[in-house]
Protein backbone atom coordinates (compact mmCIF):
# COMPACT_ATOMS: atom_id res chain seq x y z
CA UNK A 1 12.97 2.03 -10.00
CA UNK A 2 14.15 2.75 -13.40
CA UNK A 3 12.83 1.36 -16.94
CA UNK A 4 14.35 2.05 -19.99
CA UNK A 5 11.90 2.71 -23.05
CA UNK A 6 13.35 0.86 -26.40
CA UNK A 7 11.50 0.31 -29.98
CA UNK A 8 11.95 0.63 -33.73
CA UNK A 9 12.23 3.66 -35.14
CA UNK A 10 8.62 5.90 -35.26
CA UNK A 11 6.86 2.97 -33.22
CA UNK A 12 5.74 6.03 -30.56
CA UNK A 13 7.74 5.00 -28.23
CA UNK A 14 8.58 8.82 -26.90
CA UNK A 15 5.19 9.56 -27.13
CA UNK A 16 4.46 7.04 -24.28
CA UNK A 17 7.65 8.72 -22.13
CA UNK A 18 5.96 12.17 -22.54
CA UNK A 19 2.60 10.68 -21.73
CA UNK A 20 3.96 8.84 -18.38
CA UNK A 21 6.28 11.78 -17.29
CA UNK A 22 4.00 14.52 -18.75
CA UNK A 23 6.82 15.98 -20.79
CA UNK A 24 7.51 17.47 -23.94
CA UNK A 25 10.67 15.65 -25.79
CA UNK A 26 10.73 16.13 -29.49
CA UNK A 27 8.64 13.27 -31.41
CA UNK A 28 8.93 14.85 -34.84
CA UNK A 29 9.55 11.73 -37.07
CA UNK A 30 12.41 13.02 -39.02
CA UNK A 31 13.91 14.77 -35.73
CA UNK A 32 17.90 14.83 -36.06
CA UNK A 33 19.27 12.27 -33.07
CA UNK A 34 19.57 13.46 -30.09
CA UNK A 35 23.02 12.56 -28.07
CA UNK A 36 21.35 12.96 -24.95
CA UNK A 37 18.40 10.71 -23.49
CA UNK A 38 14.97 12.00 -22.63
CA UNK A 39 14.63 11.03 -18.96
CA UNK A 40 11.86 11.68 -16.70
CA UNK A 41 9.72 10.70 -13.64
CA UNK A 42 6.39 9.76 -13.51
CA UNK A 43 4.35 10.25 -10.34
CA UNK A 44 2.89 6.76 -9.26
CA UNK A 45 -1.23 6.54 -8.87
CA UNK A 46 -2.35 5.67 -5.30
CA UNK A 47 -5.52 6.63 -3.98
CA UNK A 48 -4.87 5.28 -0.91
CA UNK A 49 -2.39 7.85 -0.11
CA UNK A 50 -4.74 10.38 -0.95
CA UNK A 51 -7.17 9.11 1.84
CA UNK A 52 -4.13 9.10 4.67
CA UNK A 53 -3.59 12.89 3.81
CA UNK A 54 -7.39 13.56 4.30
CA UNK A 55 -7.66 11.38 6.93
CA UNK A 56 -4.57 13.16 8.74
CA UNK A 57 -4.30 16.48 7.58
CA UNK A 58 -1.13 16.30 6.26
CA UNK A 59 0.87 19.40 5.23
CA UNK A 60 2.70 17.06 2.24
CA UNK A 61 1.67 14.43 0.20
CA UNK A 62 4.79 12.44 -1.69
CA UNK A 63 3.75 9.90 -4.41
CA UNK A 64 6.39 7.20 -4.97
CA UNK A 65 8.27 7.48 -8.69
CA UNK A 66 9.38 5.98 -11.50
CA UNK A 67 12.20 6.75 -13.41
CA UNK A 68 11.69 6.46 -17.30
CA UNK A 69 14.64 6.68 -19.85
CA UNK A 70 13.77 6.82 -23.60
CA UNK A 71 16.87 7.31 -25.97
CA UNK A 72 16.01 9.33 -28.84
CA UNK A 73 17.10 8.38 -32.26
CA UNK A 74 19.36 5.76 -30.79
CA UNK A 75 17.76 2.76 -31.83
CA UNK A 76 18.89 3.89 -36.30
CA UNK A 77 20.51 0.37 -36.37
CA UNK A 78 17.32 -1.58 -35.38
CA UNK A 79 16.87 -4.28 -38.49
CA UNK A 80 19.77 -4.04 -39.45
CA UNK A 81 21.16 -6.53 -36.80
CA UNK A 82 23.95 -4.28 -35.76
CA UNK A 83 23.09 -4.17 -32.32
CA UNK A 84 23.03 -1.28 -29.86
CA UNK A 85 25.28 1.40 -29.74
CA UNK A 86 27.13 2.55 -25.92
CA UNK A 87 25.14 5.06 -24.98
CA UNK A 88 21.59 2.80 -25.33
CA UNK A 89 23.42 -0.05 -23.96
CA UNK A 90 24.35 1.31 -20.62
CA UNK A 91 21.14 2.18 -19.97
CA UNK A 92 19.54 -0.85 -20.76
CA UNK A 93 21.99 -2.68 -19.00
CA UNK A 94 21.22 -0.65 -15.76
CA UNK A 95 17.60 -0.71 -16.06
CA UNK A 96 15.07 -2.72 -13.62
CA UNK A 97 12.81 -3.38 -16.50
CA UNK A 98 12.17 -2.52 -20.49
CA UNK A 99 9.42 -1.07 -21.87
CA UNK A 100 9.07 -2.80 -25.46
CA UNK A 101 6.70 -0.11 -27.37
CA UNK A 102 5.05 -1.78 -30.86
CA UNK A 103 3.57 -0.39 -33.55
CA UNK A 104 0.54 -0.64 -34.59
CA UNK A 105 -1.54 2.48 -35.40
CA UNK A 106 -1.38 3.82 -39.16
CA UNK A 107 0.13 7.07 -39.86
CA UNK A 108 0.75 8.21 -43.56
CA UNK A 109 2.63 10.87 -42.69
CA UNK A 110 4.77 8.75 -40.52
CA UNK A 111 5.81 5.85 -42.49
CA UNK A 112 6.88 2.51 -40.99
CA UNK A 113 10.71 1.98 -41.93
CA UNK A 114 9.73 -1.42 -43.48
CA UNK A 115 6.59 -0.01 -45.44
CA UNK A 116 3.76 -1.97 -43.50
CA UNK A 117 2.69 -2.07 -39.82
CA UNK A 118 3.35 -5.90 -38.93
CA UNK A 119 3.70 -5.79 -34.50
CA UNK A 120 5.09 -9.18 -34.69
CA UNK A 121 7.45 -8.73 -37.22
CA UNK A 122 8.64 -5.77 -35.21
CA UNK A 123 8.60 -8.02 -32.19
CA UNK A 124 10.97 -10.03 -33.42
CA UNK A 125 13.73 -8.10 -34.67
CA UNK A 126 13.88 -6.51 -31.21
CA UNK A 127 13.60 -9.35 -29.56
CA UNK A 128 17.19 -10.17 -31.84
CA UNK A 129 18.96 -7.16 -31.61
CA UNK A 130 18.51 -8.19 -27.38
CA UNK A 131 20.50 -11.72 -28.38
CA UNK A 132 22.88 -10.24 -29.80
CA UNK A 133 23.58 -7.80 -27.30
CA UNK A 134 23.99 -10.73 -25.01
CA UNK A 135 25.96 -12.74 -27.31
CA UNK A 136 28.62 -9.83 -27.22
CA UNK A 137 28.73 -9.44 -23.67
CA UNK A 138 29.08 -13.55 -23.15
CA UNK A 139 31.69 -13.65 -25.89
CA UNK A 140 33.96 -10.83 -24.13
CA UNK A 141 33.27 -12.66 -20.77
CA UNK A 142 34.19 -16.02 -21.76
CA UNK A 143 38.04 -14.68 -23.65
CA UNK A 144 38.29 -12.92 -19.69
CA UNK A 145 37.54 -16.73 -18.39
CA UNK A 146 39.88 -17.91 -20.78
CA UNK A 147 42.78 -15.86 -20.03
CA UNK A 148 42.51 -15.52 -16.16
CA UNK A 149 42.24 -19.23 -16.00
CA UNK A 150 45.95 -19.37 -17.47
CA UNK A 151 47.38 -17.71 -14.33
CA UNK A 152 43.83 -18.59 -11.54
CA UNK A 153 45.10 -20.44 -8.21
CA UNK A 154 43.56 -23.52 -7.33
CA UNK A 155 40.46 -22.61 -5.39
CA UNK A 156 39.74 -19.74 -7.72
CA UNK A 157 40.15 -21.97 -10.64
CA UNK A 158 37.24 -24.50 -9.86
CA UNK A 159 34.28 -21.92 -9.41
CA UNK A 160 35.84 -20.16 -13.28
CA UNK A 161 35.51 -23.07 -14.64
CA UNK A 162 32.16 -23.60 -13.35
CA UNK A 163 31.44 -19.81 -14.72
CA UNK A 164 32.70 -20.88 -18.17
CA UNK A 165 31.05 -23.92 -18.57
CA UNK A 166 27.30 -21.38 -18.06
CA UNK A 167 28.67 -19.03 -20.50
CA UNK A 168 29.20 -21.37 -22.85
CA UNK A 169 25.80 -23.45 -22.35
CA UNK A 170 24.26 -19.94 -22.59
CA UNK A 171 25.89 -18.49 -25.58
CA UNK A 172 25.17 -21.59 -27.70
CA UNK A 173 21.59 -21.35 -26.89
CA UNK A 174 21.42 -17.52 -27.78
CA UNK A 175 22.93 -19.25 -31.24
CA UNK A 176 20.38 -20.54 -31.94
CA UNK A 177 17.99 -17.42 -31.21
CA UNK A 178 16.66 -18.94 -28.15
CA UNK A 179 16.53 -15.54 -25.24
CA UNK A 180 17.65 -16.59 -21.84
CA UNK A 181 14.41 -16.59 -20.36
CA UNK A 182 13.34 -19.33 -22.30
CA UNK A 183 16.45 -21.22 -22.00
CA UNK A 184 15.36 -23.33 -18.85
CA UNK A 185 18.29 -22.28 -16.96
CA UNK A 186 18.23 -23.84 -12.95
CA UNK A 187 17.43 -21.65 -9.78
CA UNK A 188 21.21 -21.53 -9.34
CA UNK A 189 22.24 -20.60 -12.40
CA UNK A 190 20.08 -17.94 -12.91
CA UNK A 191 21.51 -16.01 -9.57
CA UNK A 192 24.98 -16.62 -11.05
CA UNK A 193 23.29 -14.55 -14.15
CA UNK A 194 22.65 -11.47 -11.86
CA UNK A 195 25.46 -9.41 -12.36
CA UNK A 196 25.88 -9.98 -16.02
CA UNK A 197 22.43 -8.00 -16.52
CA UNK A 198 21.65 -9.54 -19.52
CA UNK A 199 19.27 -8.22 -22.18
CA UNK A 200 16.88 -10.75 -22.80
CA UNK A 201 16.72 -11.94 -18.85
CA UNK A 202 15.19 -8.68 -18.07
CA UNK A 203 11.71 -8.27 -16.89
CA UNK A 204 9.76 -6.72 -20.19
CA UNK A 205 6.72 -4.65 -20.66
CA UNK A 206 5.12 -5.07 -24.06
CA UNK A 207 3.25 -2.15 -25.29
CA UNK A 208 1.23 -2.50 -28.34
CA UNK A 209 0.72 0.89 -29.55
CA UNK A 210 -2.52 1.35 -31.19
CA UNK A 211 -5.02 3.45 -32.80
CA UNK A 212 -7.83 5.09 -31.39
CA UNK A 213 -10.09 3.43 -33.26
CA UNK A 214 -8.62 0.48 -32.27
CA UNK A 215 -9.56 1.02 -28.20
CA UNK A 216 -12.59 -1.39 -28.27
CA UNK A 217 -10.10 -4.94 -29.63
CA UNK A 218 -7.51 -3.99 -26.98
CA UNK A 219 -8.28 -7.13 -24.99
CA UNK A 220 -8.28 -8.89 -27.81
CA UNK A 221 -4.78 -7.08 -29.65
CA UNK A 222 -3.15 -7.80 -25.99
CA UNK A 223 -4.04 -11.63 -25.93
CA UNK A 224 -2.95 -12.22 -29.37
CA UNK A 225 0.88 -11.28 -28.15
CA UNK A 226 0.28 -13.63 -24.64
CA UNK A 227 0.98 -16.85 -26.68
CA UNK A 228 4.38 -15.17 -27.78
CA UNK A 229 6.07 -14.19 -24.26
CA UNK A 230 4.30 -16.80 -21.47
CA UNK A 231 6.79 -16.35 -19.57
CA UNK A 232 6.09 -14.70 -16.25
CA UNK A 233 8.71 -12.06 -16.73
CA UNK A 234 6.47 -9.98 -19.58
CA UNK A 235 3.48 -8.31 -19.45
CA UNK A 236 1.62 -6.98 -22.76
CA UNK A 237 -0.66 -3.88 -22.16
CA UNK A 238 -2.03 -2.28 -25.73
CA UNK A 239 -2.93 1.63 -25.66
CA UNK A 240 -2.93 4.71 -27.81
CA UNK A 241 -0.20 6.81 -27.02
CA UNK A 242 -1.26 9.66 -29.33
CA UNK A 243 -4.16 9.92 -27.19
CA UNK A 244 -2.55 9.17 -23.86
CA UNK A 245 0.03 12.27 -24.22
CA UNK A 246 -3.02 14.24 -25.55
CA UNK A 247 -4.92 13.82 -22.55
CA UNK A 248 -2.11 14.41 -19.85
CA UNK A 249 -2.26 17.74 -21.67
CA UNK A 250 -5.89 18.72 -20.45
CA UNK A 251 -6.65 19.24 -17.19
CA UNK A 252 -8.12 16.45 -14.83
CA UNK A 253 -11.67 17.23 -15.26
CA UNK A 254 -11.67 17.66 -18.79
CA UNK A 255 -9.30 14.25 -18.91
CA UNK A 256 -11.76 12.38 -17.41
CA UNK A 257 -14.70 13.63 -18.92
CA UNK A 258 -13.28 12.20 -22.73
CA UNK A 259 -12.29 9.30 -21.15
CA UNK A 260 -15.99 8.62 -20.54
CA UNK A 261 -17.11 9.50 -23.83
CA UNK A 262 -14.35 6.66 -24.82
CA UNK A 263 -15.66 4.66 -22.24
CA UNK A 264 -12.20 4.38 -20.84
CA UNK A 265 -12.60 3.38 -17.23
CA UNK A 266 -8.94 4.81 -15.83
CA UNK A 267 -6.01 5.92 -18.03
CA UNK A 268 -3.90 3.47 -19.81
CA UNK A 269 -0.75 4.86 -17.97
CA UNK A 270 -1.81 3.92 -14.80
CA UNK A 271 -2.87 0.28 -16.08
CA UNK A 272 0.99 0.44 -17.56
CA UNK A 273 2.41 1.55 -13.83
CA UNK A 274 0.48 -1.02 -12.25
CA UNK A 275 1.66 -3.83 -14.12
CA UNK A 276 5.44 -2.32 -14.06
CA UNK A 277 4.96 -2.53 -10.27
CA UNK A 278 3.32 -6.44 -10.43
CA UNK A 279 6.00 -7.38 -13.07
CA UNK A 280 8.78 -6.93 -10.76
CA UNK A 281 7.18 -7.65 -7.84
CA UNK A 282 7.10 -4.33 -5.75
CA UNK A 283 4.57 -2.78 -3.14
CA UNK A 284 3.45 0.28 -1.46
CA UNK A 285 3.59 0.75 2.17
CA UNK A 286 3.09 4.34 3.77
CA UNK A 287 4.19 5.86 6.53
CA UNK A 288 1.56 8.73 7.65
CA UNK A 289 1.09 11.91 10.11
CA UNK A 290 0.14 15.70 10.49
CA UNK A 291 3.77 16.49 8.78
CA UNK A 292 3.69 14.38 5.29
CA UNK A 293 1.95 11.34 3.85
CA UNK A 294 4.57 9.35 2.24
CA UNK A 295 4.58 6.12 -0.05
CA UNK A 296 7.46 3.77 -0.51
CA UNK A 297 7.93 1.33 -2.46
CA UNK A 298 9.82 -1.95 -1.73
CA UNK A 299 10.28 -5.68 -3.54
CA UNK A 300 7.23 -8.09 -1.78
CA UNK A 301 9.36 -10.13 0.49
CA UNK A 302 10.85 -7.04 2.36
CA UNK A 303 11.51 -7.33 6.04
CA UNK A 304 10.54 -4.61 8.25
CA UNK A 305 14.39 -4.25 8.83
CA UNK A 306 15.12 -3.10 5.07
CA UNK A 307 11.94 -0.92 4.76
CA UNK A 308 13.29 0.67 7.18
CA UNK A 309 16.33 1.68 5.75
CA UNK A 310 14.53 2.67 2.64
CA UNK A 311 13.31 5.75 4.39
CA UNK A 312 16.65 6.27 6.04
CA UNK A 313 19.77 4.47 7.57
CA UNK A 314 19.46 5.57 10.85
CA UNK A 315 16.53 4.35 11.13
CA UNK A 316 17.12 0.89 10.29
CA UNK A 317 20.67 0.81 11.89
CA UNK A 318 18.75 2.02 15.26
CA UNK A 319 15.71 0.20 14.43
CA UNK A 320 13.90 -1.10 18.05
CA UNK A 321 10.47 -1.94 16.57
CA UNK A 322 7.79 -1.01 13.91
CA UNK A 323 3.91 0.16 14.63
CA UNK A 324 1.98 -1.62 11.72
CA UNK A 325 -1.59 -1.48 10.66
CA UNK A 326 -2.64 -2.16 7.39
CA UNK A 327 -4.51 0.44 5.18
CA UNK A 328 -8.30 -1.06 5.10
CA UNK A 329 -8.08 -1.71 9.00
CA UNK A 330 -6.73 2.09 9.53
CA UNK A 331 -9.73 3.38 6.98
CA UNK A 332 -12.56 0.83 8.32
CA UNK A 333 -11.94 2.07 12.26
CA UNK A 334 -11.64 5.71 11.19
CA UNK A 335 -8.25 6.70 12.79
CA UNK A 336 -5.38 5.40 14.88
CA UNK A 337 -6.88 5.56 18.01
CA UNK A 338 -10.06 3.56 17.47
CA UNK A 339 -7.79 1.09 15.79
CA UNK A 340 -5.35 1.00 18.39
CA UNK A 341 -8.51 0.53 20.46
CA UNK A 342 -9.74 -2.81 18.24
CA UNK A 343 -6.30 -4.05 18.78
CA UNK A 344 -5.64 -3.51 15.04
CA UNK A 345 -1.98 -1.64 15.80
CA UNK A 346 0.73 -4.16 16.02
CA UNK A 347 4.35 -4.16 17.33
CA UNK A 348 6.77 -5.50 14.82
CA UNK A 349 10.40 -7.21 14.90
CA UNK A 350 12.95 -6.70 12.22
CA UNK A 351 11.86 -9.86 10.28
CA UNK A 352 8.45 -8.97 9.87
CA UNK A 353 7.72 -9.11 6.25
CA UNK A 354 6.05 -5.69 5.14
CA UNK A 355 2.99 -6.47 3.23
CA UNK A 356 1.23 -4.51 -0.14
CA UNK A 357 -0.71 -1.86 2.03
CA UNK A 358 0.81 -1.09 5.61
CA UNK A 359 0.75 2.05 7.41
CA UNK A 360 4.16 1.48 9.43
CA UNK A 361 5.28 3.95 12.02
CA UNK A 362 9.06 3.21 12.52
CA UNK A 363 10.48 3.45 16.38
CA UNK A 364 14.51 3.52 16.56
CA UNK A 365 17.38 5.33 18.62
CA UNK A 366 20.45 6.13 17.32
C-alpha cells in the first residue's frame, strides 16, 4: 500500500512522514526544495502478531507496511491555482490513498504563507488545486477521444463515444468546483473511472494538525471537518505532529510513560494507520509457525485463492486447500492442537473469503 502525503506549504506535513516512518527528512521551514521525495515505510501496529510469535516461538516476526511518500517543497504553487508540477503528480496519481495534512497549531517562527491559521480555508484551496489536476487530465483525454474517433472502426467507435460523453459530464461538473466524489456518478461509471486515477476520486485522510495544547478538543476539532467530507471515502483524524515525531524519538518506555501524563491512550500514528487500513478497506490475516510470524494484508473481499498468491505465486497457482482458524479461536484454545481438537481448524476451497483475523496455513503442489 502506498499513500502519498500532500499540504500547503509549512502545514507539518513532513513532520507526520518522519513521525510514521521514524525518519529524519529536513523540516526546516525555509529548507531549499528538494528534487527528490522523502519516502519511507512505516511498520504497521498489530498486537496480535505479537501473541502468534509468543505463542509459537517464532525465530521472525514481520509486521505488514506502509509505504509513505511526502514531496518536499513541491507543493510552492499551492494558492496560487497553478496546479501540481510532474514530479508530485505522478505520485499522487499512483497512490492508494492521500494523506491531506492541515494546519492548525501556531508557530511564530513558522509563519503561515497567508498570515493566519484558517484549516478550512486551507482545505479548500487543496481541495482545488485536486480539480484542476483532474480538469487537465479530462481535457487531454477528451482531444485523444476526439481525434481517434476520426479514424475508430465501428465497434470501437460506440464504447468512445460512450467514454466521451463521461468525460464530458465529468469535466463540466469539476467546472463548477464540484470533486468527483460528490458528483453522484453510477456504479458503472465509476469503474470506467478506474484507470484515469483521478485526484479528487481518491480515498483521503484528513489530518488536522494541531497543537499540544490543543489534545483535549481533538474530538471536537475532528467533528467540526465531518460535515465538510461525508463522504465515505475520507476520514479526518486531528493530532500533534510536533509531538508525535518527538516521541518516536524516545524509547518505548519513556514514550509511553508521557503519553500517560497526556493522558493519551495509544499514539496518534497508530489511530492514523488504522483508519488508512478501514478507509480502503484492507485486513490482516497471518500465517504462523516455529520459522516466522508473518502478517499480510489484503482488500476485505479476498478469496482464499488471491491471498494466496499474495504470499507467493506458486502457491496460489498450486493451491489444493487452506487450514483456517481465526485468531481469538487459536488464542482462546491455547494452540493448534487443542483447537484442531474443538474442531476450530477448517479446510478451505479457493473461494473462501479470508476474513479480518485468520491464521491460514496454505497447502499446494507445484
Amino acid at each position: 500500500m502506498e499513500i502519498c502525503i500532500i499540504g500547503l506549504p509549512k502545514s507539518g506535513k513532513t513532520t507526520i512522514f518522519n513521525a510514521l516512518t521514524k525518519g529524519t527528512a529536513e523540516t526546516k521551514p525555509y529548507a531549499s526544495a528538494a528534487l527528490a521525495p522523502n519516502i519511507g515505510m512505516a511498520k504497521v501496529p498489530e498486537p496480535r502478531l505479537a501473541a502468534l510469535t509468543s505463542m509459537f516461538h517464532s525465530k521472525k516476526t514481520t509486521p505488514a507496511e506502509i509505504k509513505y511518500v511526502d514531496i518536499a517543497g513541491a507543493t510552492k504553487t499551492f494558492s496560487k491555482s497553478e496546479g501540481f508540477d510532474g514530479q508530485l503528480l505522478s505520485y499522487l496519481s499512483n497512490a492508494d490513498a492521500l494523506i491531506h495534512v492541515i494546519r492548525n497549531f501556531n508557530n511564530e517562527t513558522v509563519p503561515h504563507i497567508e498570515g493566519s491559521i484558517d484549516p478550512k480555508r486551507d482545505a479548500a484551496t487543496l481541495d482545488m488545486e485536486l480539480i484542476f489536476s483532474d480538469l487537465a487530465i479530462i481535457e487531454r483525454k477528451i482531444q485523444r477521444l476526439e481525434s481517434s474517433l476520426k479514424s475508430s472502426k465501428p465497434g470501437e467507435r460506440d464504447n468512445a463515444i460512450k467514454e466521451q460523453a463521461l468525460m464530458k459530464k465529468i469535466k463540466e461538473a469539476l467546472e463548477k468546483e464540484i470533486p468527483i466524489w460528490q458528483q453522484k456518478l453510477t456504479a458503472d461509471e465509476m469503474k470506467g473511472l478506474a484507470n484515469y486515477q483521478f485526484l479528487t476520486a481518491k480515498p483521503m485522510l484528513i489530518v488536522i494538525n494541531i497543537d499540544e495544547n490543543q489534545l483535549a478538543q481533538a474530538q471536537e476539532i475532528e467533528a467540526q471537518f465531518r460535515s465538510l467530507y461525508p463522504n465515505a471515502q475520507f476520514d479526518i483524524i486531528a493530532l500533534c505532529g510536533k509531538l508525535e515525531m518527538e516521541l518516536t524519538q524516545l524509547n518505548d518506555a519513556d514514550a509511553e510513560a508521557f503519553r500517560k501524563d497526556l493522558n493519551l491512550s495509544e499514539p496518534a500514528l497508530n489511530r492514523l494507520i488504522k483508519r488508512s487500513y478501514k478507509l480502503l478497506g484492507l485486513i490482516s490475516f497471518f500465517t504462523t509457525g516455529e520459522d516466522e510470524s508473518k502478517a499480510w494484508t489484503i482488500r476485505n473481499d479476498t478469496q482464499a485463492l488471491k491471498a494466496a498468491g499474495k504470499i507467493h505465486s506458486d502457491i496460489e497457482r498450486g493451491f489444493i486447500r487452506a487450514e483456517v482458524i481465526h485468531f481469538d479461536d487459536l488464542i482462546r484454545t491455547g494452540g493448534m492442537a487443542e483447537a484442531r481438537k474443538q474442531g476450530l481448524l477448517r479446510l478451505e476451497g479457493k473461494g473462501y473469503v479470508v476474513q479480518d483475523g485468520d491464521v491460514i496455513n496454505f497447502l499446494f503442489n507445484v
